[in-house]
PDB file of N, CA and C in Angstrom:
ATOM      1  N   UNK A   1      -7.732  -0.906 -10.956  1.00  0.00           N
ATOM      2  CA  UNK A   1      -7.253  -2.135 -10.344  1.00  0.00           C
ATOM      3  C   UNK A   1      -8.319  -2.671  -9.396  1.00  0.00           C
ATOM      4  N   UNK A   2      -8.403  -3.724  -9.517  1.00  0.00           N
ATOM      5  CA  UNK A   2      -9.256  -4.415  -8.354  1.00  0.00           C
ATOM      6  C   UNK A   2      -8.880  -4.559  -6.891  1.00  0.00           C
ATOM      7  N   UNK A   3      -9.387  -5.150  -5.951  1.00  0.00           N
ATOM      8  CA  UNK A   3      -8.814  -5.158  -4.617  1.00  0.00           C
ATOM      9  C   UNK A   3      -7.717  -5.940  -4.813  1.00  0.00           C
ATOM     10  N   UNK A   4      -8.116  -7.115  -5.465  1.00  0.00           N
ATOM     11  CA  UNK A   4      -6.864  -8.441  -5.466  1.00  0.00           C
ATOM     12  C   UNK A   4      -5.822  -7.712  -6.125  1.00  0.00           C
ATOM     13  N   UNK A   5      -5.596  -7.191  -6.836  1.00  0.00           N
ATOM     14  CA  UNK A   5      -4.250  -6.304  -7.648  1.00  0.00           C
ATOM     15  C   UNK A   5      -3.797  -5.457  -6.491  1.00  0.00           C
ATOM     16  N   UNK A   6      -4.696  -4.353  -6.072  1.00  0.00           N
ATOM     17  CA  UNK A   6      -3.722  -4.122  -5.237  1.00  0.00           C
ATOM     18  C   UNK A   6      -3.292  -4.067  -3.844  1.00  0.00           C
ATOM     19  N   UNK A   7      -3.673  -5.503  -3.465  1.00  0.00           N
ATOM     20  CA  UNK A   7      -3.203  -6.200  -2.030  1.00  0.00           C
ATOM     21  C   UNK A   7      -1.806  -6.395  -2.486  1.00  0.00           C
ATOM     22  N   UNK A   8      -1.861  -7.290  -4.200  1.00  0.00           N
ATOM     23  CA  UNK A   8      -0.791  -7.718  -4.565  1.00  0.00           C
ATOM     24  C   UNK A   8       0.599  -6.798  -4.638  1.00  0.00           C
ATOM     25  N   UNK A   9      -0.248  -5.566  -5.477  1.00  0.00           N
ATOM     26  CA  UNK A   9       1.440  -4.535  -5.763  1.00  0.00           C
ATOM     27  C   UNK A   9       1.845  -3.930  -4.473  1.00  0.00           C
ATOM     28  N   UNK A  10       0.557  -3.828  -2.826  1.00  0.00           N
ATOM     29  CA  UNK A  10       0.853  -3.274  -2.032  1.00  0.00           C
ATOM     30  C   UNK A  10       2.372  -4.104  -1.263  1.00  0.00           C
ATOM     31  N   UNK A  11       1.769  -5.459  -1.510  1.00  0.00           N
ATOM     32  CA  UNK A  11       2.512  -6.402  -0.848  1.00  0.00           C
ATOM     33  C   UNK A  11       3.838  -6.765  -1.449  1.00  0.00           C
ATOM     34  N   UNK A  12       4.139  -6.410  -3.242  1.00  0.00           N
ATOM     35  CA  UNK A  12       5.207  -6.257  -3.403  1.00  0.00           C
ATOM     36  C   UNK A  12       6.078  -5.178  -3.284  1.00  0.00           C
ATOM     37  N   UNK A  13       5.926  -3.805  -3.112  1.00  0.00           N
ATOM     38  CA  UNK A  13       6.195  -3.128  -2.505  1.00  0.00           C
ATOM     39  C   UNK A  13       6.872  -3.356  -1.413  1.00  0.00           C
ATOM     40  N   UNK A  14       6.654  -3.284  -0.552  1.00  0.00           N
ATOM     41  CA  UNK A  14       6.671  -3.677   1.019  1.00  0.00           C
ATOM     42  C   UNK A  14       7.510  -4.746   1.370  1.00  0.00           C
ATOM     43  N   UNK A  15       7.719  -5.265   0.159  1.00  0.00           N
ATOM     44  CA  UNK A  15       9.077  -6.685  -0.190  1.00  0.00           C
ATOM     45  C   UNK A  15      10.309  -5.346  -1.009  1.00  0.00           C
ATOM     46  N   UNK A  16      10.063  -4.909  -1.475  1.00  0.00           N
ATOM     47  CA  UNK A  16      10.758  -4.538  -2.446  1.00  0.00           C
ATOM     48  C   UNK A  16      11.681  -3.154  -1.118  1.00  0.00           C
ATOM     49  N   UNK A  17      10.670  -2.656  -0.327  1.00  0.00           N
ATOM     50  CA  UNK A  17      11.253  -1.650   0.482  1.00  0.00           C
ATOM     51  C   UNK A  17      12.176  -2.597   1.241  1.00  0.00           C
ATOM     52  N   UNK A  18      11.689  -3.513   2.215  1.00  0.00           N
ATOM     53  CA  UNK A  18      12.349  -4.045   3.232  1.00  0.00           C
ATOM     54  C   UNK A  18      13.598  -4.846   2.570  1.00  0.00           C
ATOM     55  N   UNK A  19      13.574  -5.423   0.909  1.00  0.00           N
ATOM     56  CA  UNK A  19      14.901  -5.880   0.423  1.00  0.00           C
ATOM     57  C   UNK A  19      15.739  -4.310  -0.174  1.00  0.00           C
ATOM     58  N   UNK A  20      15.667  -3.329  -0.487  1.00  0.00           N
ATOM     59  CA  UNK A  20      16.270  -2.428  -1.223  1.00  0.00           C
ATOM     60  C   UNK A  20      17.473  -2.011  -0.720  1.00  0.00           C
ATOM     61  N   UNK A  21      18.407  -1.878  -1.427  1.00  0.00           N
ATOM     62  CA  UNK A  21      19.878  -1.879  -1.550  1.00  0.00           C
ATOM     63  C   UNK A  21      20.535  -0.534  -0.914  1.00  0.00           C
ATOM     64  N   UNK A  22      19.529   0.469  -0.881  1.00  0.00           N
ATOM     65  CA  UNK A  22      19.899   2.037  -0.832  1.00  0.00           C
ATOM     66  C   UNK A  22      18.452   2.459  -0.010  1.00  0.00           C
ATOM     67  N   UNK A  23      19.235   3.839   0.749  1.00  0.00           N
ATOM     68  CA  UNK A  23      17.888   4.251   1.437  1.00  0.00           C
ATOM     69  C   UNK A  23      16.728   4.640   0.629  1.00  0.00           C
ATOM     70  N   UNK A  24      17.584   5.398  -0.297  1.00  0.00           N
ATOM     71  CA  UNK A  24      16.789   6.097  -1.357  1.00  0.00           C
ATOM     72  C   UNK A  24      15.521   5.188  -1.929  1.00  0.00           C
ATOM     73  N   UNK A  25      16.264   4.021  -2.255  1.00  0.00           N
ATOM     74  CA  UNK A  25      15.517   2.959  -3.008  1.00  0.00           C
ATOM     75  C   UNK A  25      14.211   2.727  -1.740  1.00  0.00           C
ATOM     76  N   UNK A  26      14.889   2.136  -0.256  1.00  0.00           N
ATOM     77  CA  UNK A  26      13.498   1.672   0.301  1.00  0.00           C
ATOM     78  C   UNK A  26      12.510   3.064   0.674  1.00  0.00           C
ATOM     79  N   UNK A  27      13.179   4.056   0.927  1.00  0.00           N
ATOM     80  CA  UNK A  27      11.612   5.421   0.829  1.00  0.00           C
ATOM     81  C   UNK A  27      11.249   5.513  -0.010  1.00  0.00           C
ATOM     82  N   UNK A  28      11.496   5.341  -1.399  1.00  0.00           N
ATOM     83  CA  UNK A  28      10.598   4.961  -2.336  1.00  0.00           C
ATOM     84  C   UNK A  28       9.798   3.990  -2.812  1.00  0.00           C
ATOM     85  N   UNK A  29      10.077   3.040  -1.913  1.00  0.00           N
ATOM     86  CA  UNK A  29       9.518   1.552  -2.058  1.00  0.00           C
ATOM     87  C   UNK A  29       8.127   1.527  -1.277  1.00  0.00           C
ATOM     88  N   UNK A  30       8.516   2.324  -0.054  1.00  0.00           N
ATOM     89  CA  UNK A  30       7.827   2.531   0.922  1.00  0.00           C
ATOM     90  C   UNK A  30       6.416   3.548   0.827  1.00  0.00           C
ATOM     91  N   UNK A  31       7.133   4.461   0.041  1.00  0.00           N
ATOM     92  CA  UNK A  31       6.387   5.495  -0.120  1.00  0.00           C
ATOM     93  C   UNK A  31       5.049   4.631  -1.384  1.00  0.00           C
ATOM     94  N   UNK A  32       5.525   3.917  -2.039  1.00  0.00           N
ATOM     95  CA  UNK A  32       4.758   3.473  -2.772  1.00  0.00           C
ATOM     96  C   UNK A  32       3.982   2.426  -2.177  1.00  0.00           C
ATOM     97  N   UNK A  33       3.843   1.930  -1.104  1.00  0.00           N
ATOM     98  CA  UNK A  33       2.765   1.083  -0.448  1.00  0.00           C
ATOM     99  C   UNK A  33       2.158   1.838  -0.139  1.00  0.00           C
ATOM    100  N   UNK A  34       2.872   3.065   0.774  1.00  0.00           N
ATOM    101  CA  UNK A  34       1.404   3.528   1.429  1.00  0.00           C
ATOM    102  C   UNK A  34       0.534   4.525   0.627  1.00  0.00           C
ATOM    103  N   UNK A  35       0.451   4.434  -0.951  1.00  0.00           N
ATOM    104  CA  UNK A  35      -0.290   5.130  -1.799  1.00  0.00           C
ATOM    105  C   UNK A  35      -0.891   3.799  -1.738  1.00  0.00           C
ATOM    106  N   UNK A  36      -1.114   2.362  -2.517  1.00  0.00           N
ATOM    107  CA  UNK A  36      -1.562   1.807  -2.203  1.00  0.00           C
ATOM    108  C   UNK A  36      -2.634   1.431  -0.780  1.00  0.00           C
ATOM    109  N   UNK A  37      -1.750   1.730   0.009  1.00  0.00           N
ATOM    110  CA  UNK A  37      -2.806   1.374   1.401  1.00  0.00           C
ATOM    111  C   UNK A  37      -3.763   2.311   0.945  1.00  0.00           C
ATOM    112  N   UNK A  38      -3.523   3.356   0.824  1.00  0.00           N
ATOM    113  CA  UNK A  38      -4.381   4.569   1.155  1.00  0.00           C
ATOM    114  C   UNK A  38      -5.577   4.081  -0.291  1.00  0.00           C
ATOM    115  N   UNK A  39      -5.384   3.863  -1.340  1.00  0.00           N
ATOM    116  CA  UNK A  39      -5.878   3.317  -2.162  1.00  0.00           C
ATOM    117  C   UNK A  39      -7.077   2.139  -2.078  1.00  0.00           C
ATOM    118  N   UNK A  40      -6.158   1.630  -1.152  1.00  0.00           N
ATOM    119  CA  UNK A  40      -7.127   0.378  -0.403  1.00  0.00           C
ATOM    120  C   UNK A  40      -8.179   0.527   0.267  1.00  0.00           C
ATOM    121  N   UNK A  41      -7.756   1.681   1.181  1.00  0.00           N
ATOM    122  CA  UNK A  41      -8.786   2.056   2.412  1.00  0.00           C
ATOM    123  C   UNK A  41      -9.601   3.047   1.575  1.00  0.00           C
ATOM    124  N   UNK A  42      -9.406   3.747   0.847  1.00  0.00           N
ATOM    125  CA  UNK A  42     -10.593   4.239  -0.094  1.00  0.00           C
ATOM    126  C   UNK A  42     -11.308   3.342  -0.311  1.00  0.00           C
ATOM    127  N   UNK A  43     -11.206   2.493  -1.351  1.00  0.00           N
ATOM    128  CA  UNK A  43     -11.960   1.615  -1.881  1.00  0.00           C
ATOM    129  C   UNK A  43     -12.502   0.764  -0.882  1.00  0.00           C
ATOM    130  N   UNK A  44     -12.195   0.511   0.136  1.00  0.00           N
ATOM    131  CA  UNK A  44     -13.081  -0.714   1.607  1.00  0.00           C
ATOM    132  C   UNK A  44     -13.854   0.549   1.745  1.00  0.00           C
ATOM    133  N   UNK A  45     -13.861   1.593   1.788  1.00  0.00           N
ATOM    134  CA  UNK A  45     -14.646   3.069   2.643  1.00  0.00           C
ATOM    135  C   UNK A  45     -15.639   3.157   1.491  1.00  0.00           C
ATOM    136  N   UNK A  46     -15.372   3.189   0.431  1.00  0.00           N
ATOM    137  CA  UNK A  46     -16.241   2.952  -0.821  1.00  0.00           C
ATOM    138  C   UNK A  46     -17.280   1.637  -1.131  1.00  0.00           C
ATOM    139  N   UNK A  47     -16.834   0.566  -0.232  1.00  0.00           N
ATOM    140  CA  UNK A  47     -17.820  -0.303  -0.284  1.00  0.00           C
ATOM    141  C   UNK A  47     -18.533  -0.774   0.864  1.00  0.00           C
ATOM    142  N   UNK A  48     -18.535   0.313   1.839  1.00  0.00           N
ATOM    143  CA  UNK A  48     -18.934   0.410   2.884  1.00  0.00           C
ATOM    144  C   UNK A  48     -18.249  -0.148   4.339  1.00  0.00           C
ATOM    145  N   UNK A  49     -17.412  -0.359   4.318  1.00  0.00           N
ATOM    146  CA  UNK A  49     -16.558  -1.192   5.571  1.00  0.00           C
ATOM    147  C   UNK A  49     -16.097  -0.013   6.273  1.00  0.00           C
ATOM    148  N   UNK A  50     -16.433   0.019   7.390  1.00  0.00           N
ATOM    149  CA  UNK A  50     -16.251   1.102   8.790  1.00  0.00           C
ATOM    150  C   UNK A  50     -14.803   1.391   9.015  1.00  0.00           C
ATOM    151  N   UNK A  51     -14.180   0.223   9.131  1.00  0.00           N
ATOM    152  CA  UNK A  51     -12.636   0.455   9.827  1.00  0.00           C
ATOM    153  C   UNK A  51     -11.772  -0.450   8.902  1.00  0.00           C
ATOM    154  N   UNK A  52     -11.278   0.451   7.554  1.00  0.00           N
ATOM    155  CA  UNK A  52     -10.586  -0.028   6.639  1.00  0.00           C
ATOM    156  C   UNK A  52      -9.014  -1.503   7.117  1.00  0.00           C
ATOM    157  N   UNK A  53      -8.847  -2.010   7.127  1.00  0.00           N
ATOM    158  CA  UNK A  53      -7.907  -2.733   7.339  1.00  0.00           C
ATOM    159  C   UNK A  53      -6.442  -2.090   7.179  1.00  0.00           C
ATOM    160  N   UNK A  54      -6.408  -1.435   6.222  1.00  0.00           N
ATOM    161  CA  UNK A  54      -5.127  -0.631   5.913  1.00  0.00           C
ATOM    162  C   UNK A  54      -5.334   0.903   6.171  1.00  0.00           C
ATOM    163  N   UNK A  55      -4.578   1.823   6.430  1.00  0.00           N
ATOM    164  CA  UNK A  55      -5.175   3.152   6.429  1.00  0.00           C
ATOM    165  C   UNK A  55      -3.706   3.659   6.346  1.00  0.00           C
ATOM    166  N   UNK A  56      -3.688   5.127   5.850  1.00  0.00           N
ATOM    167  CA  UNK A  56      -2.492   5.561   4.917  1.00  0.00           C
ATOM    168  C   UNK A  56      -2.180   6.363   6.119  1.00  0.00           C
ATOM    169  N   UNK A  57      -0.300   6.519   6.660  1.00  0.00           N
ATOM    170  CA  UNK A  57      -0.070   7.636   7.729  1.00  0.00           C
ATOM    171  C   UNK A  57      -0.879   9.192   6.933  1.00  0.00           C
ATOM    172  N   UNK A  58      -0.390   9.150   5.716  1.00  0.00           N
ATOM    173  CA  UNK A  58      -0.763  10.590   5.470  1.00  0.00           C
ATOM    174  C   UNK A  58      -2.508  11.565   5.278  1.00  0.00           C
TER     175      UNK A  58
END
């Protein structure tokens, strides 16, 4: 995926947690951005940028 893809799935995510019907549903919603973030901040760390914009709790 490119950066633009996944700003995008991070950001639907992160819609999808904060609308979800069940807890279950938003920790999994949730949990799936911040693989993304963390995804993200690899790839900014990979193209040299010091202080990733996103960075994963885990």
């Amino acid at each position: 995926m490119d950066m633009n893809e996944l700003y995008r799935v991070h950001q639907i995510s992160i819609t999808q947690a904060t609308n979800a019907a069940s807890i279950e549903a938003r920790i999994s919603h949730a949990g799936r951005a911040s693989g993304y973030a963390a995804l993200i901040a690899d790839k900014q760390l990979t193209f040299g940028v010091d202080r990733p914009t996103l960075v994963s709790s885990s």
